[in-house]
N, C-alpha and C. Protein backbone atom coordinates (compact mmCIF):
# COMPACT_ATOMS: atom_id res chain seq x y z
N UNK A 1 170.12 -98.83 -120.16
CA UNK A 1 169.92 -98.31 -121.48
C UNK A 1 168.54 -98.72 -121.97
N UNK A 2 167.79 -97.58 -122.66
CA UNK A 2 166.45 -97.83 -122.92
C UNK A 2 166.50 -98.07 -124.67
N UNK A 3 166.21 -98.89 -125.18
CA UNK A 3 165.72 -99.11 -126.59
C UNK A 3 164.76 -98.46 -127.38
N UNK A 4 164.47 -97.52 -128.03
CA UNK A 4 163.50 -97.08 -128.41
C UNK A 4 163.44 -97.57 -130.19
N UNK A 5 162.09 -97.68 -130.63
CA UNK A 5 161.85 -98.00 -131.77
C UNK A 5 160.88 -96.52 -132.26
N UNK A 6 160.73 -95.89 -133.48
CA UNK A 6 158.92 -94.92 -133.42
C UNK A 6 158.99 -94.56 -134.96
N UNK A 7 158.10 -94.44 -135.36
CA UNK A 7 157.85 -93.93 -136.57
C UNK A 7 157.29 -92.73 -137.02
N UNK A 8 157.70 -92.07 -138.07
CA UNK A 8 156.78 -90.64 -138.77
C UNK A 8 156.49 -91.20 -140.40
N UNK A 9 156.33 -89.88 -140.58
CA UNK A 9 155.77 -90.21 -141.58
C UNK A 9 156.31 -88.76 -142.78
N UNK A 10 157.08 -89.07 -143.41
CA UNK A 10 158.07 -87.52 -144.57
C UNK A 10 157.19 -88.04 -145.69
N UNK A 11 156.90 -86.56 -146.09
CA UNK A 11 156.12 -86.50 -147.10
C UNK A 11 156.62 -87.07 -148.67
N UNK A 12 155.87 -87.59 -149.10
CA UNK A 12 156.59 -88.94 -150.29
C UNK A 12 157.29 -87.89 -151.70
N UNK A 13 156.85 -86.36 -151.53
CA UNK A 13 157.89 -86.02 -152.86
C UNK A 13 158.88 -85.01 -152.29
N UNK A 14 159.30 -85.53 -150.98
CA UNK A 14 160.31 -84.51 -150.16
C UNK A 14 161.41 -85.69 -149.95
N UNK A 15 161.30 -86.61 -150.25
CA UNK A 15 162.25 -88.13 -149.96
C UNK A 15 163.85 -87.63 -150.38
N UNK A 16 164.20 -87.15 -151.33
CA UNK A 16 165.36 -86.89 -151.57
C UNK A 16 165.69 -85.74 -150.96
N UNK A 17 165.21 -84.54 -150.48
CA UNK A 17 165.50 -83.74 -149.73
C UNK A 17 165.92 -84.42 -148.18
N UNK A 18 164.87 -84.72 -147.83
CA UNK A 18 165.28 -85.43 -146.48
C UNK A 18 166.49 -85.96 -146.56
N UNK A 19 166.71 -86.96 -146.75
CA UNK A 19 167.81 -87.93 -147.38
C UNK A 19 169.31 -86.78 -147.59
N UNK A 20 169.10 -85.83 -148.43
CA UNK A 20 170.17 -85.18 -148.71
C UNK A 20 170.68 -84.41 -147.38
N UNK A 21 169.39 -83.66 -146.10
CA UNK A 21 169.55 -83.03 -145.74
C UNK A 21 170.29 -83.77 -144.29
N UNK A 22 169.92 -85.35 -144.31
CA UNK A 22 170.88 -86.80 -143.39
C UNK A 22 172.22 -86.55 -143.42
N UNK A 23 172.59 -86.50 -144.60
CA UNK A 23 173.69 -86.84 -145.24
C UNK A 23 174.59 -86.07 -144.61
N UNK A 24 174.08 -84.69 -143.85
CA UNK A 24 174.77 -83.90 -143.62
C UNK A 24 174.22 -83.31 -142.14
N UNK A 25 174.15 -83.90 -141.51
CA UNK A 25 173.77 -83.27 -140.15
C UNK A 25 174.68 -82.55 -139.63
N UNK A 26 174.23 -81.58 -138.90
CA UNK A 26 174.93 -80.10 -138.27
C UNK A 26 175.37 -81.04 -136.91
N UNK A 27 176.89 -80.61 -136.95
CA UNK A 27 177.93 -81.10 -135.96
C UNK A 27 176.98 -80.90 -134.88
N UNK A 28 176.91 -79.59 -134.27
CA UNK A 28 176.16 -78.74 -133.36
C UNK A 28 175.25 -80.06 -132.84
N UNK A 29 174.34 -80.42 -134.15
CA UNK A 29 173.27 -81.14 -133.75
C UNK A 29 173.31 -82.42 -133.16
N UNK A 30 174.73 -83.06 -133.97
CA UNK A 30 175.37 -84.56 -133.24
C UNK A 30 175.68 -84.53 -132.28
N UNK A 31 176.25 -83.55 -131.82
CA UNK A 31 176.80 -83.09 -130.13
C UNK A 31 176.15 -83.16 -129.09
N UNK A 32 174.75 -82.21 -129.42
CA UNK A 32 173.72 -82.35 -128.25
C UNK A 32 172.77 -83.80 -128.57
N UNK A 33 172.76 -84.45 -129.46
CA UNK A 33 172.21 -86.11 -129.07
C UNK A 33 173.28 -86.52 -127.87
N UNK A 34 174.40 -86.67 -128.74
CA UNK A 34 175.39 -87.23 -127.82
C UNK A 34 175.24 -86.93 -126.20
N UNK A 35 175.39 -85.42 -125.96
CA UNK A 35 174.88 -84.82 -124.53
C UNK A 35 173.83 -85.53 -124.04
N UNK A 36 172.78 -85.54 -124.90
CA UNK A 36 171.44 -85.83 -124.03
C UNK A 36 171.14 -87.35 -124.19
N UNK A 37 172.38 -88.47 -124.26
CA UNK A 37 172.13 -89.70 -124.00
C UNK A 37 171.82 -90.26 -124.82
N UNK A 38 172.03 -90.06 -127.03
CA UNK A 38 171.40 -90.95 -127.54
C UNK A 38 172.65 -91.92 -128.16
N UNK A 39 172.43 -92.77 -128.29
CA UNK A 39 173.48 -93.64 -129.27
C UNK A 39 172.80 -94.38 -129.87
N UNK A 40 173.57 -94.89 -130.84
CA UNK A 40 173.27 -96.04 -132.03
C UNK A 40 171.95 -95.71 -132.49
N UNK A 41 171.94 -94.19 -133.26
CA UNK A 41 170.71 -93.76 -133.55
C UNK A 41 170.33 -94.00 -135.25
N UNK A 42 169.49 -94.61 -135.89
CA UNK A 42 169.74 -94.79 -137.20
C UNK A 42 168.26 -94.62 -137.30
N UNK A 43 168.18 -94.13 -138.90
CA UNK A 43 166.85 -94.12 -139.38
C UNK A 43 166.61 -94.32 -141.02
N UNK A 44 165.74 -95.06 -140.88
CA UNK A 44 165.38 -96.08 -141.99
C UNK A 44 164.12 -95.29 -142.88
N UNK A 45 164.26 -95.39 -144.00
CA UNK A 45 163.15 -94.66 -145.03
C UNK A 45 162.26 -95.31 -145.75
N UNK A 46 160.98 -95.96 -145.96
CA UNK A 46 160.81 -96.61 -147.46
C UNK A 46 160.28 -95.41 -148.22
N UNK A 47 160.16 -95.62 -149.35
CA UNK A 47 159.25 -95.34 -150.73
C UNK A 47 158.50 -94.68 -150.43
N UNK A 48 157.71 -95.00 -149.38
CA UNK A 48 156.41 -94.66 -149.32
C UNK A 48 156.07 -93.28 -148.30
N UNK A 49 157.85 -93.10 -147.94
CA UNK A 49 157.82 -91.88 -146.67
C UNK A 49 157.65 -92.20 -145.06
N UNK A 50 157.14 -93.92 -145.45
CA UNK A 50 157.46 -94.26 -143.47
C UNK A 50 158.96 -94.38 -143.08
N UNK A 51 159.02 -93.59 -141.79
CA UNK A 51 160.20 -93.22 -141.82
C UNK A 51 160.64 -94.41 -140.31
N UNK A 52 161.07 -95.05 -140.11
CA UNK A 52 161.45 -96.11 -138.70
C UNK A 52 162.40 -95.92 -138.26
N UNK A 53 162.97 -95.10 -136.89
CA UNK A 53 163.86 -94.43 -136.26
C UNK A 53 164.49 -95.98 -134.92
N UNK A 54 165.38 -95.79 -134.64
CA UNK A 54 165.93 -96.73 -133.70
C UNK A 54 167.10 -95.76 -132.75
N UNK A 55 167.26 -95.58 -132.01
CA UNK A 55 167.78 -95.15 -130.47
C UNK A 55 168.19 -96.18 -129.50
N UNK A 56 169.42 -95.80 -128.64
CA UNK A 56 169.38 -96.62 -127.42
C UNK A 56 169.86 -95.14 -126.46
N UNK A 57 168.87 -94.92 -125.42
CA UNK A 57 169.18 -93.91 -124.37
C UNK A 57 169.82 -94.20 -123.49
N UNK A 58 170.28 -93.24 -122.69
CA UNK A 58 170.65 -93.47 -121.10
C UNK A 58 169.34 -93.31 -120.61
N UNK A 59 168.87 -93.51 -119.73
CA UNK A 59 167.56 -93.13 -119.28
C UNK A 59 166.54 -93.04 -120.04
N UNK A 60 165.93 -92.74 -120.11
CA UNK A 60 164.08 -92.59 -120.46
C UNK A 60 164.28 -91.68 -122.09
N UNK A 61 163.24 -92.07 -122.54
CA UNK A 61 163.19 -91.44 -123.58
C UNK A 61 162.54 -90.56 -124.00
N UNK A 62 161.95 -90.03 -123.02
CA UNK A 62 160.92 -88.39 -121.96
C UNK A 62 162.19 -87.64 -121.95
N UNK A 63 162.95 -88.26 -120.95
CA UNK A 63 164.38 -87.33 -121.08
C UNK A 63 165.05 -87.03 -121.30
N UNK A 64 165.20 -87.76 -122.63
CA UNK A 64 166.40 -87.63 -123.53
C UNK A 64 165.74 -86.60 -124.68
N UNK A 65 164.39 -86.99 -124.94
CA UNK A 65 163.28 -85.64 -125.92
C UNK A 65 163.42 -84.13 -124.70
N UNK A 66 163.49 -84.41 -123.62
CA UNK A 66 163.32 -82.97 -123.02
C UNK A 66 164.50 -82.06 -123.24
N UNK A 67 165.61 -82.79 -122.97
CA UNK A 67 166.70 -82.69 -123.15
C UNK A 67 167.23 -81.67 -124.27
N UNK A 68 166.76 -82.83 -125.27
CA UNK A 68 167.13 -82.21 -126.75
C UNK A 68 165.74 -80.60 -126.67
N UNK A 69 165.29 -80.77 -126.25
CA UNK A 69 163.96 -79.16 -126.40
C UNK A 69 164.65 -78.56 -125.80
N UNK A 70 165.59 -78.69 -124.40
CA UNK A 70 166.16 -77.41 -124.18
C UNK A 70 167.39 -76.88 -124.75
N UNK A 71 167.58 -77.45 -126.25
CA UNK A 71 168.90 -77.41 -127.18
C UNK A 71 168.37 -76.31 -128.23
N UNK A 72 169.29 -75.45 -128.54
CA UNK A 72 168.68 -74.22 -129.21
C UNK A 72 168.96 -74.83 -130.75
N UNK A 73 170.09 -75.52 -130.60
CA UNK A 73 170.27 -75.98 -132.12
C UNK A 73 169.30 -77.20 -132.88
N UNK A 74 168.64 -77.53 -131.56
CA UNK A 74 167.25 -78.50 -131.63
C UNK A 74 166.00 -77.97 -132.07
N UNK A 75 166.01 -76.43 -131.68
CA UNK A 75 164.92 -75.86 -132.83
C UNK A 75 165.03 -75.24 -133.82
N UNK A 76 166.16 -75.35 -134.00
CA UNK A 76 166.70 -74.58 -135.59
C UNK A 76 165.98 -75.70 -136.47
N UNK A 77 166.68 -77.23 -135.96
CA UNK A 77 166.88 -78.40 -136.62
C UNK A 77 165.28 -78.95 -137.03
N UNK A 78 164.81 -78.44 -135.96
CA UNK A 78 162.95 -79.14 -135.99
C UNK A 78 162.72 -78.06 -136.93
N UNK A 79 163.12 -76.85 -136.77
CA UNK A 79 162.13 -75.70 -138.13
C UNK A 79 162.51 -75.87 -139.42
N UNK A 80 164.03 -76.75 -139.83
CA UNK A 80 164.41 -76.82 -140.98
C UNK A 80 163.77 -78.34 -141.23
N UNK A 81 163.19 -79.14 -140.41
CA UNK A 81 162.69 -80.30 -141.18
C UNK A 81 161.60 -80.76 -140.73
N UNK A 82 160.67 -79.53 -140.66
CA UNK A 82 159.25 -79.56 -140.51
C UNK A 82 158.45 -79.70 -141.90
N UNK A 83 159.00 -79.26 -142.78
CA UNK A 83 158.40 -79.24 -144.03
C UNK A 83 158.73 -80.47 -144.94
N UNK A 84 159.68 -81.10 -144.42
CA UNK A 84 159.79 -82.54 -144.77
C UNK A 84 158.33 -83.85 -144.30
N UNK A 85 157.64 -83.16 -143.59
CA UNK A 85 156.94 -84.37 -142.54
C UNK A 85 155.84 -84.04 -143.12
N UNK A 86 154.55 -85.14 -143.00
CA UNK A 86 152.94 -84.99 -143.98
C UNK A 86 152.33 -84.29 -142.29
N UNK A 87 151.85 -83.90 -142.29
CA UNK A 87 150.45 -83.44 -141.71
C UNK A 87 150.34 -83.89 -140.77
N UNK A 88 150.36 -83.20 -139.16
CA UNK A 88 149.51 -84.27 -138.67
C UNK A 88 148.11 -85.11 -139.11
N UNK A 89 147.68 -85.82 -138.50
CA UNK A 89 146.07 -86.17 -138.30
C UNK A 89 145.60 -86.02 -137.64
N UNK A 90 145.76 -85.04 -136.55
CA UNK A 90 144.66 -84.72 -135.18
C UNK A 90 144.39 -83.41 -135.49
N UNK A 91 144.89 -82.69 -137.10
CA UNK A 91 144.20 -81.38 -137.27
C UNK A 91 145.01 -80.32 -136.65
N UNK A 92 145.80 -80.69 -136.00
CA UNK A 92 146.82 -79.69 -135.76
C UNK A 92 147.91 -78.81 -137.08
N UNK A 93 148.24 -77.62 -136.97
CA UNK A 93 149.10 -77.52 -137.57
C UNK A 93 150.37 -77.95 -137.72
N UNK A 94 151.29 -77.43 -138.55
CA UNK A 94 152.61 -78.13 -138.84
C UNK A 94 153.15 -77.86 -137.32
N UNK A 95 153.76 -79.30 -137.09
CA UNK A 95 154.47 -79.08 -135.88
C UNK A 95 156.34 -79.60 -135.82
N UNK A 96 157.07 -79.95 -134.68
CA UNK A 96 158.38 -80.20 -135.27
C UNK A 96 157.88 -81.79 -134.97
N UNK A 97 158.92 -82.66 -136.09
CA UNK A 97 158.98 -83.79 -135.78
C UNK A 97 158.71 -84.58 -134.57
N UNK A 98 160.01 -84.33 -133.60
CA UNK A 98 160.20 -84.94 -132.46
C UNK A 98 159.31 -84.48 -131.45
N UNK A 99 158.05 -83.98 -131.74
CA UNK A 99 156.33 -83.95 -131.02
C UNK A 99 155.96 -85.05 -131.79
N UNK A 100 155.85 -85.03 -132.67
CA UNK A 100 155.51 -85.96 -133.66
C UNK A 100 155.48 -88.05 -133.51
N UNK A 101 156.59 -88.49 -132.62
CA UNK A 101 157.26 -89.51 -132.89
C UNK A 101 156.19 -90.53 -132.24
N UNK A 102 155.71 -91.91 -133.03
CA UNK A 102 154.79 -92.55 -132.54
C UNK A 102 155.92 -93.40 -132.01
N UNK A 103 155.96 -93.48 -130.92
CA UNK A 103 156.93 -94.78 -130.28
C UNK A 103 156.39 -95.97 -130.45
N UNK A 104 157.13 -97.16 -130.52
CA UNK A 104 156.60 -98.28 -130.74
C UNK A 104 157.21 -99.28 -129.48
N UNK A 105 156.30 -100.11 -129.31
CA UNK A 105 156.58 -101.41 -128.25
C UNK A 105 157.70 -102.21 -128.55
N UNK A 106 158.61 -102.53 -127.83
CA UNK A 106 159.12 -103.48 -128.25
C UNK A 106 158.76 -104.87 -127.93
N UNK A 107 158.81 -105.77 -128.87
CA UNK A 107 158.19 -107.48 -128.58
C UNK A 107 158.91 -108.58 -128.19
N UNK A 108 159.97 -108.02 -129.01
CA UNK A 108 161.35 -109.21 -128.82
C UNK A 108 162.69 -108.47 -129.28
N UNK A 109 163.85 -108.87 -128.64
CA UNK A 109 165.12 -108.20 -128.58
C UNK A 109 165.95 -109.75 -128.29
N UNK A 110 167.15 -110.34 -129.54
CA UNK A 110 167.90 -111.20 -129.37
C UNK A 110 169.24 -110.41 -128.32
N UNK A 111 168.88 -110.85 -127.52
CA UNK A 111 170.26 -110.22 -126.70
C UNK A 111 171.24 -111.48 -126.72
């Protein structure tokens, strides 16, 4: 099982949308995580719109993102919460989230 940590970034006057739109995730959409190996997936919000995601995969976390891209209900899900997310910064246009995800290192894990 792989640990993943990564962060985005939801735009700071879309916070309650996001949030509302959590609250209610499309079965459809829980199903194919589940399929494509994710568990104990939670995601954390501040104030400020940094958003800190946590995952544990079966395998890689290349393949568990490929996975979910070949899920049709995975691009419904990225087009309905693209407009939640700020901008990239490499000048690109709006893209879906999960292109988006800065993964982070992990340093230490109390096992």
């Amino acid at each position: 099982m792989t640990r993943v940590g990564f962060v985005l970034q939801v735009r700071p006057d879309r916070l309650d949308d996001y949030r509302a739109a959590h609250a209610a995730v499309w079965p459809d959409m829980l199903d194919a995580l589940s399929r494509h190996g994710w568990h104990n997936y939670s995601l954390f919000l501040r104030d400020d719109g940094t958003l800190f995601g946590y995952v544990e995969i079966d395998g890689t976390f290349e393949a568990a993102l490929a996975g979910m891209a070949d899920e049709e209900v995975n691009a419904r899900w990225q087009e309905a919460m693209a407009p939640f997310f700020a901008a990239p910064s490499d000048g690109e246009n709006e893209r879906a989230a999960d292109t988006m995800m800065e993964q982070l290192v992990e340093v230490f894990h109390l096992d």
